[in-house]
PDB file of N, CA and C in Angstrom:
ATOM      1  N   UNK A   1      -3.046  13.528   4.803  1.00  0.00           N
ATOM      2  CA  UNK A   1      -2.424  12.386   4.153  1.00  0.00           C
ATOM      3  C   UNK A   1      -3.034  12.181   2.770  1.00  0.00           C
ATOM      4  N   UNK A   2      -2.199  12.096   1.835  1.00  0.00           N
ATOM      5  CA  UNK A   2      -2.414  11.599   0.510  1.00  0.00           C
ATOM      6  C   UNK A   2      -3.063  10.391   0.194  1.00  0.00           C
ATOM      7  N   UNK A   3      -4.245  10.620  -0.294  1.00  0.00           N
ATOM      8  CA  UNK A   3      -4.770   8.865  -0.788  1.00  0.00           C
ATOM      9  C   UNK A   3      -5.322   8.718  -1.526  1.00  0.00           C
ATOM     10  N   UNK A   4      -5.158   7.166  -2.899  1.00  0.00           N
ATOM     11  CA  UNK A   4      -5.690   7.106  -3.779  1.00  0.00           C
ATOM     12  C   UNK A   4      -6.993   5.957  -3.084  1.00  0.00           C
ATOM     13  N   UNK A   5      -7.523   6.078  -4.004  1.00  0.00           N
ATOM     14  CA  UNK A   5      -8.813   5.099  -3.910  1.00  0.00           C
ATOM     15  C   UNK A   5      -8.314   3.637  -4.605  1.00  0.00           C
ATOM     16  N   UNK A   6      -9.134   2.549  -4.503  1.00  0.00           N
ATOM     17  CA  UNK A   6      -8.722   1.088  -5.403  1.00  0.00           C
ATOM     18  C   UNK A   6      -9.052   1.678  -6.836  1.00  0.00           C
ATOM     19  N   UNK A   7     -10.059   2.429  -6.960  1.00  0.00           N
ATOM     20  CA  UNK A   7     -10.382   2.458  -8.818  1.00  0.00           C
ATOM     21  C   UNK A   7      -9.249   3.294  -9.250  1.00  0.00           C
ATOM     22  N   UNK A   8      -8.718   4.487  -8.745  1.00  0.00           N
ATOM     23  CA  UNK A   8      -7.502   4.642  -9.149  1.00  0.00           C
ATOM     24  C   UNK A   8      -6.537   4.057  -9.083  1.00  0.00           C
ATOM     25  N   UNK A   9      -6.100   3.338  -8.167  1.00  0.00           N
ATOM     26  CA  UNK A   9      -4.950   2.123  -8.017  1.00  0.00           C
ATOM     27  C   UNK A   9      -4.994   1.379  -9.032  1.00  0.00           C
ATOM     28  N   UNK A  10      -6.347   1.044  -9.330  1.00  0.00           N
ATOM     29  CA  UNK A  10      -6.228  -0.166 -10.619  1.00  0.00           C
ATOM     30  C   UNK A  10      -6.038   0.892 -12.039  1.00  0.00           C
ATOM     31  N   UNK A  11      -6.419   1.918 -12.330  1.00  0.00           N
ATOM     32  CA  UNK A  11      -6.093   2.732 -13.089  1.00  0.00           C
ATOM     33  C   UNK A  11      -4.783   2.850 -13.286  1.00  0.00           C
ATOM     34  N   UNK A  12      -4.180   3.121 -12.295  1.00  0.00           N
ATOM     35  CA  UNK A  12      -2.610   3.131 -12.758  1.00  0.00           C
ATOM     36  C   UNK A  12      -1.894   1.960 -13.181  1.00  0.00           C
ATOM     37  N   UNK A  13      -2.324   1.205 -12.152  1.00  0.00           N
ATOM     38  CA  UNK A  13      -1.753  -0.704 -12.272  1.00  0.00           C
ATOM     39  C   UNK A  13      -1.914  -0.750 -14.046  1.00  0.00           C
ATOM     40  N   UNK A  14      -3.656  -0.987 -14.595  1.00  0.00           N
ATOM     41  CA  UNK A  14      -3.692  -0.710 -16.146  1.00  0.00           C
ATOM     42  C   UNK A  14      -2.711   0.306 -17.037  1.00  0.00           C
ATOM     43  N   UNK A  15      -2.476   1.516 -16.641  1.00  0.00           N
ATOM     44  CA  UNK A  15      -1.815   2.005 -17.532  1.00  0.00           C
ATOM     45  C   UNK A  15      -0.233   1.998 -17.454  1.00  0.00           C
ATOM     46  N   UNK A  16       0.186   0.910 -16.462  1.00  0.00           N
ATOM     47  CA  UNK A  16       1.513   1.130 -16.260  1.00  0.00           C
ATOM     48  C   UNK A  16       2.441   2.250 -15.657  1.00  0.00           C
ATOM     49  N   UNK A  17       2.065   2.832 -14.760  1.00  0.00           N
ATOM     50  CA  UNK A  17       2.658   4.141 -14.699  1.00  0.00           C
ATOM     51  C   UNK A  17       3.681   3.549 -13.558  1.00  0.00           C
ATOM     52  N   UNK A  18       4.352   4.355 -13.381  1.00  0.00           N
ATOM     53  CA  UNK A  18       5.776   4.170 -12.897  1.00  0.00           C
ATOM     54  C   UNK A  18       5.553   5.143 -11.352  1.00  0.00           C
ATOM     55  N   UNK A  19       4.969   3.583 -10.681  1.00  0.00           N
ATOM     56  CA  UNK A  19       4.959   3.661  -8.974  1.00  0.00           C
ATOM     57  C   UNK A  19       5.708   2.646  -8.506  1.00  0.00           C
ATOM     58  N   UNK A  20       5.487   2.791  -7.064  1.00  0.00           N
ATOM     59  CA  UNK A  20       5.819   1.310  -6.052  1.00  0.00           C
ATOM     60  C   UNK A  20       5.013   1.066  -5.207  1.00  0.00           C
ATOM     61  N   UNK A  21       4.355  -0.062  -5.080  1.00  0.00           N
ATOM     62  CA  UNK A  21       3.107  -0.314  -4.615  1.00  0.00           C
ATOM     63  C   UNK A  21       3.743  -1.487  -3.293  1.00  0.00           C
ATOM     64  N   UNK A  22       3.429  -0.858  -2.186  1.00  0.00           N
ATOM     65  CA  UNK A  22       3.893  -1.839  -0.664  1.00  0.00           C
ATOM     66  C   UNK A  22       3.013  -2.002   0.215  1.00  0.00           C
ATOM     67  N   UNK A  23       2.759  -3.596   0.513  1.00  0.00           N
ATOM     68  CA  UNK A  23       1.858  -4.065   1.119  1.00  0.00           C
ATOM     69  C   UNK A  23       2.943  -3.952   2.629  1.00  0.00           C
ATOM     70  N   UNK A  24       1.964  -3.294   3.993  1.00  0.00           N
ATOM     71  CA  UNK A  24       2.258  -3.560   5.183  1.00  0.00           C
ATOM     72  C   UNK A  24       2.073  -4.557   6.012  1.00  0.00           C
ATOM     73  N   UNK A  25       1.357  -5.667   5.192  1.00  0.00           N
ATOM     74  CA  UNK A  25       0.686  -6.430   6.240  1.00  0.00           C
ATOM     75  C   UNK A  25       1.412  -7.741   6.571  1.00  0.00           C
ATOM     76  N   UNK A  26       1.107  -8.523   7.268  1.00  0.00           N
ATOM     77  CA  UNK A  26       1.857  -9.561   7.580  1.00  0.00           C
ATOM     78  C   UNK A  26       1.880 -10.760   6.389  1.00  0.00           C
ATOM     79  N   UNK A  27       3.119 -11.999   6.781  1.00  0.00           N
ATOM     80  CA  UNK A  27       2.915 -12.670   5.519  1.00  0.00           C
ATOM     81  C   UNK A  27       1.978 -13.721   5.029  1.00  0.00           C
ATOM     82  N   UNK A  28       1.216 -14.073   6.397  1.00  0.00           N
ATOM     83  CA  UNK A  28      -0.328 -15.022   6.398  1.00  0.00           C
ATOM     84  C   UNK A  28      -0.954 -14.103   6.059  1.00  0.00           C
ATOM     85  N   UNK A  29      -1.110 -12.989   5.651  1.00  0.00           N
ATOM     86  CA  UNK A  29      -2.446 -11.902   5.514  1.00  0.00           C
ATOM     87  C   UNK A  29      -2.096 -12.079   3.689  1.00  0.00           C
ATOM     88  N   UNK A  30      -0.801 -12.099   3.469  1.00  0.00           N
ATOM     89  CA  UNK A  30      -0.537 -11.462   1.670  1.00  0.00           C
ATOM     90  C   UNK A  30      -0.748 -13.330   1.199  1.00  0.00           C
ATOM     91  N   UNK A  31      -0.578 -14.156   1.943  1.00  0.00           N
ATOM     92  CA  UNK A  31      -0.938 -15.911   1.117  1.00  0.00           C
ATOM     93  C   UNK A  31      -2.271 -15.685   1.387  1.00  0.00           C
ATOM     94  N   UNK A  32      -3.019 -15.021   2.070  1.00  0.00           N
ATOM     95  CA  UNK A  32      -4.743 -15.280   1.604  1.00  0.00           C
ATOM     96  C   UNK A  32      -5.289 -14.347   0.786  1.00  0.00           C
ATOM     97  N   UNK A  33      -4.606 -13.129   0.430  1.00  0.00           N
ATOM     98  CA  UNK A  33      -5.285 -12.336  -0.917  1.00  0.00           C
ATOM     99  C   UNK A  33      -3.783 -11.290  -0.956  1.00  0.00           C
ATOM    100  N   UNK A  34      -3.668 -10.991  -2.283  1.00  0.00           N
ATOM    101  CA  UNK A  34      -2.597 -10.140  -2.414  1.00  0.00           C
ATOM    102  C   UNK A  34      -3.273  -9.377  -3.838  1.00  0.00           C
ATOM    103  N   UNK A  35      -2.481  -7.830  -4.325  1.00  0.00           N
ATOM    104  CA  UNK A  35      -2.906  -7.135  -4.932  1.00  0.00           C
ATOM    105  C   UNK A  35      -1.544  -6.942  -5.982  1.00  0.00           C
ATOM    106  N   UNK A  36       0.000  -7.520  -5.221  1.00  0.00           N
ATOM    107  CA  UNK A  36       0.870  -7.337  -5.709  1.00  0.00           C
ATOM    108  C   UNK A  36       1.586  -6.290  -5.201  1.00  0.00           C
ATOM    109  N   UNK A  37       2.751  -6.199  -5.680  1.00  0.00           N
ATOM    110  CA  UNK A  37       3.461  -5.337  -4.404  1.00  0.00           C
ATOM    111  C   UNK A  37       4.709  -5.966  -3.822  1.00  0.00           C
ATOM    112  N   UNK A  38       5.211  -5.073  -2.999  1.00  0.00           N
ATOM    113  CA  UNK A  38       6.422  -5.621  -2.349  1.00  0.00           C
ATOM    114  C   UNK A  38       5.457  -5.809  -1.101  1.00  0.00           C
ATOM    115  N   UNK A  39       6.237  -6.740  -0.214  1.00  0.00           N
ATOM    116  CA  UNK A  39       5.676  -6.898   0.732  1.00  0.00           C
ATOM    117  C   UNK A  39       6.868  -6.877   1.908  1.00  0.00           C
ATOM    118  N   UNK A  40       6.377  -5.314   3.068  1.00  0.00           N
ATOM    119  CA  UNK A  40       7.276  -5.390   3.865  1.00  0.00           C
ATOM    120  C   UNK A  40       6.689  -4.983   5.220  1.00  0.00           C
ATOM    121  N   UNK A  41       6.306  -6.520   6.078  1.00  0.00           N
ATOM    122  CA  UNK A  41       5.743  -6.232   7.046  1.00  0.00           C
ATOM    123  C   UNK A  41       5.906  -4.528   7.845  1.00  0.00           C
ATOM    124  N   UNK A  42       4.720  -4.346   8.470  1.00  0.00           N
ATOM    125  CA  UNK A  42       5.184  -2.998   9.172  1.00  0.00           C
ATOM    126  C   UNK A  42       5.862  -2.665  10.467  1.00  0.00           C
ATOM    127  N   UNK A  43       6.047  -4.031  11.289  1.00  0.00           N
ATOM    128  CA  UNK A  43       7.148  -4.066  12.366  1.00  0.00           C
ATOM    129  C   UNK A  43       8.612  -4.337  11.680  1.00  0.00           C
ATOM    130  N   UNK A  44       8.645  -3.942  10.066  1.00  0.00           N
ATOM    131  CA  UNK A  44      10.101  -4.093   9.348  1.00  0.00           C
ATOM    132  C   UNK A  44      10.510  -2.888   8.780  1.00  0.00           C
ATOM    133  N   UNK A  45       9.177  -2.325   8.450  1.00  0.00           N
ATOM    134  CA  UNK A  45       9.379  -0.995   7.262  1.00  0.00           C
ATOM    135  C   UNK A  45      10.540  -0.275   7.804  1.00  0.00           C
ATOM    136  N   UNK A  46      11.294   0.091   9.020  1.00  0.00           N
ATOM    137  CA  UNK A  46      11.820   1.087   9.585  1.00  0.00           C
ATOM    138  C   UNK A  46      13.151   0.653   9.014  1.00  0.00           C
ATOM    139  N   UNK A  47      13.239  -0.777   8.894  1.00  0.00           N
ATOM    140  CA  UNK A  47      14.477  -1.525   9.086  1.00  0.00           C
ATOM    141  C   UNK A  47      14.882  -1.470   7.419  1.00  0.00           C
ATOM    142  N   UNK A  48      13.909  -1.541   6.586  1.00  0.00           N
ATOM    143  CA  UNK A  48      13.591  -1.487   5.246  1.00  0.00           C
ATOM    144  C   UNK A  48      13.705  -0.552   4.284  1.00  0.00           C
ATOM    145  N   UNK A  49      13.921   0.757   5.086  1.00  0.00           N
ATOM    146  CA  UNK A  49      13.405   2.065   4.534  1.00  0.00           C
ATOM    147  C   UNK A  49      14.060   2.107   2.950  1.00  0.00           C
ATOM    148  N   UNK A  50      15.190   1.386   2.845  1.00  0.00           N
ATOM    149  CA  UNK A  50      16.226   2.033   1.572  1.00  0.00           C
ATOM    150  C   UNK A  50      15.626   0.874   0.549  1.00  0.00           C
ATOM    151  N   UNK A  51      14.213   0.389   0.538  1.00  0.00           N
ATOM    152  CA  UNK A  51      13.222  -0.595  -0.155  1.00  0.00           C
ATOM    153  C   UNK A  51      12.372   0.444  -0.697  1.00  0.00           C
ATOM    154  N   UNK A  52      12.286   1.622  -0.252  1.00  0.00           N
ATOM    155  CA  UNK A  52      11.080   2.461  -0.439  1.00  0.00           C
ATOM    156  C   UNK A  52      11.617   3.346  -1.548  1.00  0.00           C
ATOM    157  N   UNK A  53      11.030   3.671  -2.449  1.00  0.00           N
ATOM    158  CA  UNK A  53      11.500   4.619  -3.545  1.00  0.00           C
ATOM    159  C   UNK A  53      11.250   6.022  -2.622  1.00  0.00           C
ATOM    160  N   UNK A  54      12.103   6.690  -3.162  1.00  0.00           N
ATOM    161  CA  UNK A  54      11.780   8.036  -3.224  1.00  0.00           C
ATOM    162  C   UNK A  54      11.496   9.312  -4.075  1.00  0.00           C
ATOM    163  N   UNK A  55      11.986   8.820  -5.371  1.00  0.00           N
ATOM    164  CA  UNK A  55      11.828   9.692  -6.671  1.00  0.00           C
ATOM    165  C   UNK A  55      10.657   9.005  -7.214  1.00  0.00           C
ATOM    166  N   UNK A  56       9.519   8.863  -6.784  1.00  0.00           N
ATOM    167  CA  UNK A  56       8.374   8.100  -7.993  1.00  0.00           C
ATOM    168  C   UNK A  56       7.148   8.157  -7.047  1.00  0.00           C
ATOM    169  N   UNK A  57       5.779   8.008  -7.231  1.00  0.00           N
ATOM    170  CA  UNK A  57       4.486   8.038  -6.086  1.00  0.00           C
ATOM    171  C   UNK A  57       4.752   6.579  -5.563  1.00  0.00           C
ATOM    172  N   UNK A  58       4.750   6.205  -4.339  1.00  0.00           N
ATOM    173  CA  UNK A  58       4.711   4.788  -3.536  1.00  0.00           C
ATOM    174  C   UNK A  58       2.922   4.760  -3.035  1.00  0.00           C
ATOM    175  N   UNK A  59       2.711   3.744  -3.536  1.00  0.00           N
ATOM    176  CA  UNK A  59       1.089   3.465  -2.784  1.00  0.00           C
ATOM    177  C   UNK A  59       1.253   2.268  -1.829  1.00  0.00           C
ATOM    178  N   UNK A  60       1.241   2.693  -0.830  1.00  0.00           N
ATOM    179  CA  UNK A  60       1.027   2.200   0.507  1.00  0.00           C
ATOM    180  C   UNK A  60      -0.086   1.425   0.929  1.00  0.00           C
ATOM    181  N   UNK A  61      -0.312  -0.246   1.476  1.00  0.00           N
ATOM    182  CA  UNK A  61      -1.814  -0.683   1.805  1.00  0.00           C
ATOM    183  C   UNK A  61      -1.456  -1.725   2.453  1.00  0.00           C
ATOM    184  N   UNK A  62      -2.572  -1.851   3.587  1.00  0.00           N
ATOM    185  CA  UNK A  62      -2.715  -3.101   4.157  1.00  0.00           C
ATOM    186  C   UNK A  62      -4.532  -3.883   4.135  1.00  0.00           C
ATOM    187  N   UNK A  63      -5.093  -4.207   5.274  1.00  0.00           N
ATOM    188  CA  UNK A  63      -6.199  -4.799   5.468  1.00  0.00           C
ATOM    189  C   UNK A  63      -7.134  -3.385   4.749  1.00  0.00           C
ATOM    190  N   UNK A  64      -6.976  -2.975   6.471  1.00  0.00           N
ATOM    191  CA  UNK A  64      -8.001  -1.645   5.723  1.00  0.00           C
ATOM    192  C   UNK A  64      -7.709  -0.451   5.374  1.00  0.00           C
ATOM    193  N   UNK A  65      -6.311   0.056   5.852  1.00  0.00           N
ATOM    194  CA  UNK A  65      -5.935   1.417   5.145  1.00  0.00           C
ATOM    195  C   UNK A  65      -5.455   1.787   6.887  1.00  0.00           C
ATOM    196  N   UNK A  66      -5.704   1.457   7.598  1.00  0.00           N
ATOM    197  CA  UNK A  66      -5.077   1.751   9.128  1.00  0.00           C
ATOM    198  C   UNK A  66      -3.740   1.788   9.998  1.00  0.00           C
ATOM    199  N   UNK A  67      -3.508   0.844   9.233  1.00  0.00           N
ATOM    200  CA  UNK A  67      -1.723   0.278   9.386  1.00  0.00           C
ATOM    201  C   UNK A  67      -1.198   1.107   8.039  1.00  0.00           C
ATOM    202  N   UNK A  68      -1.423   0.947   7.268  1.00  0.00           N
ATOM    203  CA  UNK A  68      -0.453   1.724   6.593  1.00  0.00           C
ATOM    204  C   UNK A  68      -0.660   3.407   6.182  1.00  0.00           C
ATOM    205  N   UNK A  69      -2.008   3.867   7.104  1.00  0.00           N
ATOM    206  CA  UNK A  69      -1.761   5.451   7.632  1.00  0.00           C
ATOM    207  C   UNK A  69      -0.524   5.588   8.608  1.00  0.00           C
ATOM    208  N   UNK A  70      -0.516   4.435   9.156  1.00  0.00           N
ATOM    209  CA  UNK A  70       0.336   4.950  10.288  1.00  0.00           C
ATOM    210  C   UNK A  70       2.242   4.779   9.855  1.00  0.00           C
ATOM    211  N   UNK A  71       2.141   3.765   9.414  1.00  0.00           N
ATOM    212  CA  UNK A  71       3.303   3.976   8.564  1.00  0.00           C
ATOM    213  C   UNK A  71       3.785   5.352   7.471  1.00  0.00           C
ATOM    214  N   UNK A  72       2.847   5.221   6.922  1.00  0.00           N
ATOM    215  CA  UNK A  72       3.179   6.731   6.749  1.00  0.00           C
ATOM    216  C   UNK A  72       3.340   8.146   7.089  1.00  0.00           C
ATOM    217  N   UNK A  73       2.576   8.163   8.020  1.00  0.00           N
ATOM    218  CA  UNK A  73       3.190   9.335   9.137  1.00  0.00           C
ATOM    219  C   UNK A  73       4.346   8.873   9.579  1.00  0.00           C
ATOM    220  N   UNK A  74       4.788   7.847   9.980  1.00  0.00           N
ATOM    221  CA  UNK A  74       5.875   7.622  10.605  1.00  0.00           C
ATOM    222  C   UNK A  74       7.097   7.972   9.420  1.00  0.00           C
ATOM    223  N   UNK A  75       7.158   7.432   8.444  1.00  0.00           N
ATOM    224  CA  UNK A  75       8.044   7.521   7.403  1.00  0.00           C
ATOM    225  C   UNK A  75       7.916   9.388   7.122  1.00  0.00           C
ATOM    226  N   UNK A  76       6.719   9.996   7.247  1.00  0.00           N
ATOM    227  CA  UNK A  76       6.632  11.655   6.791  1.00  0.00           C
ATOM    228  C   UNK A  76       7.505  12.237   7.492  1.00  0.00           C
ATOM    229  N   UNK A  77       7.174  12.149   9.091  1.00  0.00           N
ATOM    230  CA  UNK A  77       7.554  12.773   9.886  1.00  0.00           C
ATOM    231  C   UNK A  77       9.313  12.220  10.496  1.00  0.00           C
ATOM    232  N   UNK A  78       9.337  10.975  10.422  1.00  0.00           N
ATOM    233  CA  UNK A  78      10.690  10.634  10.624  1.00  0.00           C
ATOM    234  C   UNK A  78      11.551  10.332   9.602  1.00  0.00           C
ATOM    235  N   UNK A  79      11.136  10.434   8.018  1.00  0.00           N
ATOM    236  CA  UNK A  79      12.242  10.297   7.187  1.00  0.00           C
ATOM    237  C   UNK A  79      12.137  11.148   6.078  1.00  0.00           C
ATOM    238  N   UNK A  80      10.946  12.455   6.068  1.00  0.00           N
ATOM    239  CA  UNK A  80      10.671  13.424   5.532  1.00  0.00           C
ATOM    240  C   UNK A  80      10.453  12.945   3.710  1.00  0.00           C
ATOM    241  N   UNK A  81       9.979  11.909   3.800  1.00  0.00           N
ATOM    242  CA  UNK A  81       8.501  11.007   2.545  1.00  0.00           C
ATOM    243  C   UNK A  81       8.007  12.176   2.487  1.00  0.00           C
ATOM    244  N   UNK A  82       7.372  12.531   0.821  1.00  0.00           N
ATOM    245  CA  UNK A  82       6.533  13.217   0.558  1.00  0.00           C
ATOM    246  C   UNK A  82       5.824  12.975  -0.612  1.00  0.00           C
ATOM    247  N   UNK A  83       6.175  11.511  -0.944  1.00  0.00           N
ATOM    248  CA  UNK A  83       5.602  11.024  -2.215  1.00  0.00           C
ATOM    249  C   UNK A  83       4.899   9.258  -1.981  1.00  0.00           C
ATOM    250  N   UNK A  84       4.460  10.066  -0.917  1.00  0.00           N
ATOM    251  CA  UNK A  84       3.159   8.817  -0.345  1.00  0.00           C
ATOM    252  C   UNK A  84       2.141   8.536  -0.540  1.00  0.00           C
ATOM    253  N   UNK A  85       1.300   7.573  -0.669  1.00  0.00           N
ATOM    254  CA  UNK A  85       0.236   7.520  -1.398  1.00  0.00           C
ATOM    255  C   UNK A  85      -0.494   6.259  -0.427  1.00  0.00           C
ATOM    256  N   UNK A  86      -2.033   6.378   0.583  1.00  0.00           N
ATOM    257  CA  UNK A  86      -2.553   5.585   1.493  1.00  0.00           C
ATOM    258  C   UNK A  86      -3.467   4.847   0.591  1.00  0.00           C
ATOM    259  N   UNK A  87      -3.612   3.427   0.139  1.00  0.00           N
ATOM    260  CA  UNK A  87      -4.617   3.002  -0.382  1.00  0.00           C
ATOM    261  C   UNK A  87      -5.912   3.065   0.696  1.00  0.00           C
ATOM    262  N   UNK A  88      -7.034   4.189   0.352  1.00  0.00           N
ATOM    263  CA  UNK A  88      -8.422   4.461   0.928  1.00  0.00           C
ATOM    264  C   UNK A  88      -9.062   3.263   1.129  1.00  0.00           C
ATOM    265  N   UNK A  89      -9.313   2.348   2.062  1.00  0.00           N
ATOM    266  CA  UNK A  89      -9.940   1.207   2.382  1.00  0.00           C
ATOM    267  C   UNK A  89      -9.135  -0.072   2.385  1.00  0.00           C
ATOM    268  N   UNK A  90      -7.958   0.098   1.720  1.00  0.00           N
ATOM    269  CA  UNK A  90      -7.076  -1.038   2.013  1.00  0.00           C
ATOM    270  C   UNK A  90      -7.585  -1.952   0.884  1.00  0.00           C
ATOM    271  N   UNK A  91      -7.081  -3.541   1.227  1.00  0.00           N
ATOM    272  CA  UNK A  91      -7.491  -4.231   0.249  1.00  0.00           C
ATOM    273  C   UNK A  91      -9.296  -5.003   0.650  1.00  0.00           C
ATOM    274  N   UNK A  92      -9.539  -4.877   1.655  1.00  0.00           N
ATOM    275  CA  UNK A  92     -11.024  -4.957   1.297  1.00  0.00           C
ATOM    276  C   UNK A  92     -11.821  -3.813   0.685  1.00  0.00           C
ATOM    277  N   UNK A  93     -10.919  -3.045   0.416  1.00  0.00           N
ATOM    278  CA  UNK A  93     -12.069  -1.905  -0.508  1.00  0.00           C
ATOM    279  C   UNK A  93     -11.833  -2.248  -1.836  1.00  0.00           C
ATOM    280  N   UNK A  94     -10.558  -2.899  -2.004  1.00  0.00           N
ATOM    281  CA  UNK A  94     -10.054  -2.938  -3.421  1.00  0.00           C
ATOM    282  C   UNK A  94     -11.042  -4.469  -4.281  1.00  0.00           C
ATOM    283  N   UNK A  95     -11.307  -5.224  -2.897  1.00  0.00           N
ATOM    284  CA  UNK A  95     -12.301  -6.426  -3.465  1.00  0.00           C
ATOM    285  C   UNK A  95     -13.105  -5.441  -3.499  1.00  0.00           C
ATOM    286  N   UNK A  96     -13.896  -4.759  -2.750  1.00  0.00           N
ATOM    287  CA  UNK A  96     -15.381  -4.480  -2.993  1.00  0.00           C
ATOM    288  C   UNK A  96     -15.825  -3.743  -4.360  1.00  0.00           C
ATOM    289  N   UNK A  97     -14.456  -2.680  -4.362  1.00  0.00           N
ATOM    290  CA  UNK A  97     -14.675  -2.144  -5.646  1.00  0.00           C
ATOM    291  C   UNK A  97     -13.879  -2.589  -6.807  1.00  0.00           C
ATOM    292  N   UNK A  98     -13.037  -3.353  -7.370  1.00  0.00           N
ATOM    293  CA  UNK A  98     -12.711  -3.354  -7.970  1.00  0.00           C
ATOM    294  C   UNK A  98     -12.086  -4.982  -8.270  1.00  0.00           C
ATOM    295  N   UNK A  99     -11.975  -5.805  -7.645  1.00  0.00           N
ATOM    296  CA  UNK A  99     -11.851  -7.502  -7.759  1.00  0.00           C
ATOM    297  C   UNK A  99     -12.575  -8.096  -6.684  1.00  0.00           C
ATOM    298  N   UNK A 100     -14.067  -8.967  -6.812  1.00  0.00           N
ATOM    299  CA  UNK A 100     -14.862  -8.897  -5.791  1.00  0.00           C
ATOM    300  C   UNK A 100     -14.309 -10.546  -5.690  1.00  0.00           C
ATOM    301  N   UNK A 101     -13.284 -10.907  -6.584  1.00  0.00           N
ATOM    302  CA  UNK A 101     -13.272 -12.864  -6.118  1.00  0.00           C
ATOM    303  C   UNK A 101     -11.910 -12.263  -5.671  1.00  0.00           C
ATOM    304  N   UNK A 102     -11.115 -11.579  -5.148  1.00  0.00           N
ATOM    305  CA  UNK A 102     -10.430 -11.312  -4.146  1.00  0.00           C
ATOM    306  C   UNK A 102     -10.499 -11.695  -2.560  1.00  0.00           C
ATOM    307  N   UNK A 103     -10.067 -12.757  -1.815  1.00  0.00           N
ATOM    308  CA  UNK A 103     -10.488 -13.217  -0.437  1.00  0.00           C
ATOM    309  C   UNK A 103     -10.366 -11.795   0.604  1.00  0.00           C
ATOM    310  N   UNK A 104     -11.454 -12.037   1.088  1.00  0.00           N
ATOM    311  CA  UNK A 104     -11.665 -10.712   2.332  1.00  0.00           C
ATOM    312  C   UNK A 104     -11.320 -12.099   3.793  1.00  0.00           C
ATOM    313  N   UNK A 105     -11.275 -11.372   4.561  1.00  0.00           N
ATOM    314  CA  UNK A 105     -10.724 -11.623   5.664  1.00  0.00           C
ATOM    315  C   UNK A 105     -10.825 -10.803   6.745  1.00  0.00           C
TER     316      UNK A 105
END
């Protein structure tokens, strides 16, 4: 599985580059810290799929990077995604490294 880290995530976020960045997590999880993003729970993504780009890198994240591994296998293997991208630690890695007044949870 493909994955960027938060210091690259914020690297791109800074230079503007032309992704889609989707939070899996639920919607009490994205009102106590969010990174930005679409937000499409992951008991929806299936229902959602034509939300997901396919011509551009999509970076994928939830809490810790667990839920939205698994979404992405699911989307690889059942809708043949190949321009996936797992945020490595989720968004508590993204406070630790890279916005530390970001709420952890």
């Amino acid at each position: 599985m493909k994955e960027v880290t938060p210091i690259e995530l914020k690297k791109m976020m800074d230079a503007h580059e032309d992704f889609q960045l989707i939070d899996v997590r639920e919607d009490y999880e994205a009102a106590i810290a969010t990174i930005g993003g679409k937000l499409i729970p992951m008991g929806t993504v299936m229902e959602n799929i034509d939300e997901i780009a396919k011509d551009k890198k999509v970076v994928i994240h939830c809490r810790s990077g667990k839920r939205s591994a698994t979404v992405i296998e699911a989307l690889e293997q059942q809708h043949g995604f190949t321009n996936l991208y797992n945020l490595k630690g989720g968004i508590l890695a993204y406070a630790d490294d890279v916005d530390p007044k970001l709420a952890k949870y």
